[in-house]
Protein backbone atom coordinates (compact mmCIF):
# COMPACT_ATOMS: atom_id res chain seq x y z
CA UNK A 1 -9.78 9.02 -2.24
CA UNK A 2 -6.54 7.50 -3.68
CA UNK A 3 -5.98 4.04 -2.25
CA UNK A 4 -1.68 2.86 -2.86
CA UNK A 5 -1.77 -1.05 -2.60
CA UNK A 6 1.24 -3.05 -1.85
CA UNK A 7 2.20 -5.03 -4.99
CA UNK A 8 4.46 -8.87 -5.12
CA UNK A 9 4.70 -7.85 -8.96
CA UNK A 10 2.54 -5.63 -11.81
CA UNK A 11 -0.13 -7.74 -12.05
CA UNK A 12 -2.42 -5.11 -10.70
CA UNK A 13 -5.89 -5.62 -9.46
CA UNK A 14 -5.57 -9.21 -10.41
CA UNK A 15 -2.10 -9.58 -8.33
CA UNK A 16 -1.76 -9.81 -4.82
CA UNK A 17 -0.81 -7.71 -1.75
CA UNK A 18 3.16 -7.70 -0.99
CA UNK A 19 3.53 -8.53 2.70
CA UNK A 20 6.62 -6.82 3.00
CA UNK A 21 5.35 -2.55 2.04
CA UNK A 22 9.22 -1.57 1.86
CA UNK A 23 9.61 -4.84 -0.61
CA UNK A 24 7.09 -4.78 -3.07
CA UNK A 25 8.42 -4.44 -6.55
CA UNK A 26 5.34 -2.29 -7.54
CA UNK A 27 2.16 0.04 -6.55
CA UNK A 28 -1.04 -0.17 -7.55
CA UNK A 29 -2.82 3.62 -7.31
CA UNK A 30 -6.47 3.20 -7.20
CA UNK A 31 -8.79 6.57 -7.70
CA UNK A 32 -12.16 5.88 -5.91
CA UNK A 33 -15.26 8.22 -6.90
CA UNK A 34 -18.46 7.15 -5.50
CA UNK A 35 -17.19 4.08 -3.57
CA UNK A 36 -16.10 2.50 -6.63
CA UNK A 37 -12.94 2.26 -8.77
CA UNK A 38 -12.78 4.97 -11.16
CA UNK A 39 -9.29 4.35 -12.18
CA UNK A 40 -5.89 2.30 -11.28
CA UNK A 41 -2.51 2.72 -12.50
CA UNK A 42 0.21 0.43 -11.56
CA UNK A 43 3.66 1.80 -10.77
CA UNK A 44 7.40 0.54 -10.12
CA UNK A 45 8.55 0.75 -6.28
CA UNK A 46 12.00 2.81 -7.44
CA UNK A 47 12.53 2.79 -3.67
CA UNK A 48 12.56 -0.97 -3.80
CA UNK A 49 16.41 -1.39 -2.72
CA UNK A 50 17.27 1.82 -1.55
CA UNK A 51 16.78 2.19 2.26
CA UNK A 52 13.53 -0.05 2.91
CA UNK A 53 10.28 1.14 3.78
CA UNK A 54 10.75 4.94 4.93
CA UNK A 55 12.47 5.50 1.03
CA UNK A 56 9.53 3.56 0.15
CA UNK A 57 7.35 6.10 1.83
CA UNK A 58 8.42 9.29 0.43
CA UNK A 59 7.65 7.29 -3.32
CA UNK A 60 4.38 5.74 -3.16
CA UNK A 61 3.66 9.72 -1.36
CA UNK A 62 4.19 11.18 -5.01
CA UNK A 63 1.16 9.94 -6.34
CA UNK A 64 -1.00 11.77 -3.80
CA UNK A 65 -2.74 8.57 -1.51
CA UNK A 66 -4.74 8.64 1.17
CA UNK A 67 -4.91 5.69 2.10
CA UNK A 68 -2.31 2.26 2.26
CA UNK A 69 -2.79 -1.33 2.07
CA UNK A 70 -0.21 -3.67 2.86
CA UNK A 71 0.67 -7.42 4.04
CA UNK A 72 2.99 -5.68 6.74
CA UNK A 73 5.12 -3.17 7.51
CA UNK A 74 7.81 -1.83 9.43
CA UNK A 75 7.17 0.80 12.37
CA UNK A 76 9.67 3.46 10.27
CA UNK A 77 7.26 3.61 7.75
CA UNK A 78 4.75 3.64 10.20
CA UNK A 79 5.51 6.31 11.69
CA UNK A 80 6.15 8.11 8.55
CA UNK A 81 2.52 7.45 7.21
CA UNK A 82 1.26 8.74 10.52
CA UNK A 83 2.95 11.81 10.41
CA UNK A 84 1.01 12.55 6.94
CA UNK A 85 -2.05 11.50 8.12
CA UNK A 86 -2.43 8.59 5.87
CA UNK A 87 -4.21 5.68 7.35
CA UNK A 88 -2.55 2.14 7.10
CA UNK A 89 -3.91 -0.68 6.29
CA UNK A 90 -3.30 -4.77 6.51
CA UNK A 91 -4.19 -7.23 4.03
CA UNK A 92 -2.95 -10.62 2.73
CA UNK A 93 -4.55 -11.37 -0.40
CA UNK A 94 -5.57 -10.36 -4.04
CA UNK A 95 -5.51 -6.50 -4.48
CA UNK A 96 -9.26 -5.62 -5.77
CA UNK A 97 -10.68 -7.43 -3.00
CA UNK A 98 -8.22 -5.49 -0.57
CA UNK A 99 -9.86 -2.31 -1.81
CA UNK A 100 -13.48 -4.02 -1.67
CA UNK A 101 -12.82 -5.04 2.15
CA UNK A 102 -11.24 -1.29 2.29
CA UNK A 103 -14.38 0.09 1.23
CA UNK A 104 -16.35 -1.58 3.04
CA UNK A 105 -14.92 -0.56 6.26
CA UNK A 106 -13.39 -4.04 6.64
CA UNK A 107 -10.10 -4.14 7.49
CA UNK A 108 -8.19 -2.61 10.40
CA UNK A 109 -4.65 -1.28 10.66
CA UNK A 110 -1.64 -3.02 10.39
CA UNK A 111 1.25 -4.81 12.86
CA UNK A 112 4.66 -3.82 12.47
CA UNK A 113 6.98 -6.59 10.59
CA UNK A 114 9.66 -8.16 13.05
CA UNK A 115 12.07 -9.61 10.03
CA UNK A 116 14.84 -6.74 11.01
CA UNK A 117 14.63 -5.05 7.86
């Protein structure tokens, strides 16, 4: 499992969730073996200010998730994620206890923003 987390900067497990998925500056990738974190790797959103969250998509899709977490997110993107299979995810808050909850079966999907971007 490869969990891509929504990030407001690079602080990475320490930082919190972006509530806007098209927005966020970076990802965090986390690699989960055995219901834990094996490994995380924090990457720039390059999609950040070129077409919103479906650009956004097709970036954090590179590093091979299977899973999103996110403070919100438009119904583009939605749609998008859907269409891969790849389970969404809603979450205000710091970003290793988004994957605990995560793991822990604990959080449920995600309402579509409604700020016209």
């Amino acid at each position: 499992m490869k969990i891509g987390v929504t990030l407001q900067d690079s602080s990475g497990l320490e930082g919190r969730v972006c509530p806007h998925f098209g927005q966020c500056s970076h990802f965090l990738i986390a690699k989960i073996e055995d219901g834990k974190i094996a490994g995380t790797k924090v990457v720039e959103n390059t999609a950040q200010h070129g077409g919103g969250g479906c650009a956004a998509v097709d970036e954090i899709l590179k590093y091979g998730i299977t899973h999103v977490v996110s403070g919100g997110m438009g119904m583009g993107a939605q749609q998008k994620f859907g269409q891969k299979g790849v389970p969404i995810f809603g979450y205000s808050g710091k970003v290793s206890e988004a994957i605990e909850a995560l793991l822990k079966n604990e959080l449920v999907g995600i309402e579509a923003c409604s700020h016209g971007h």
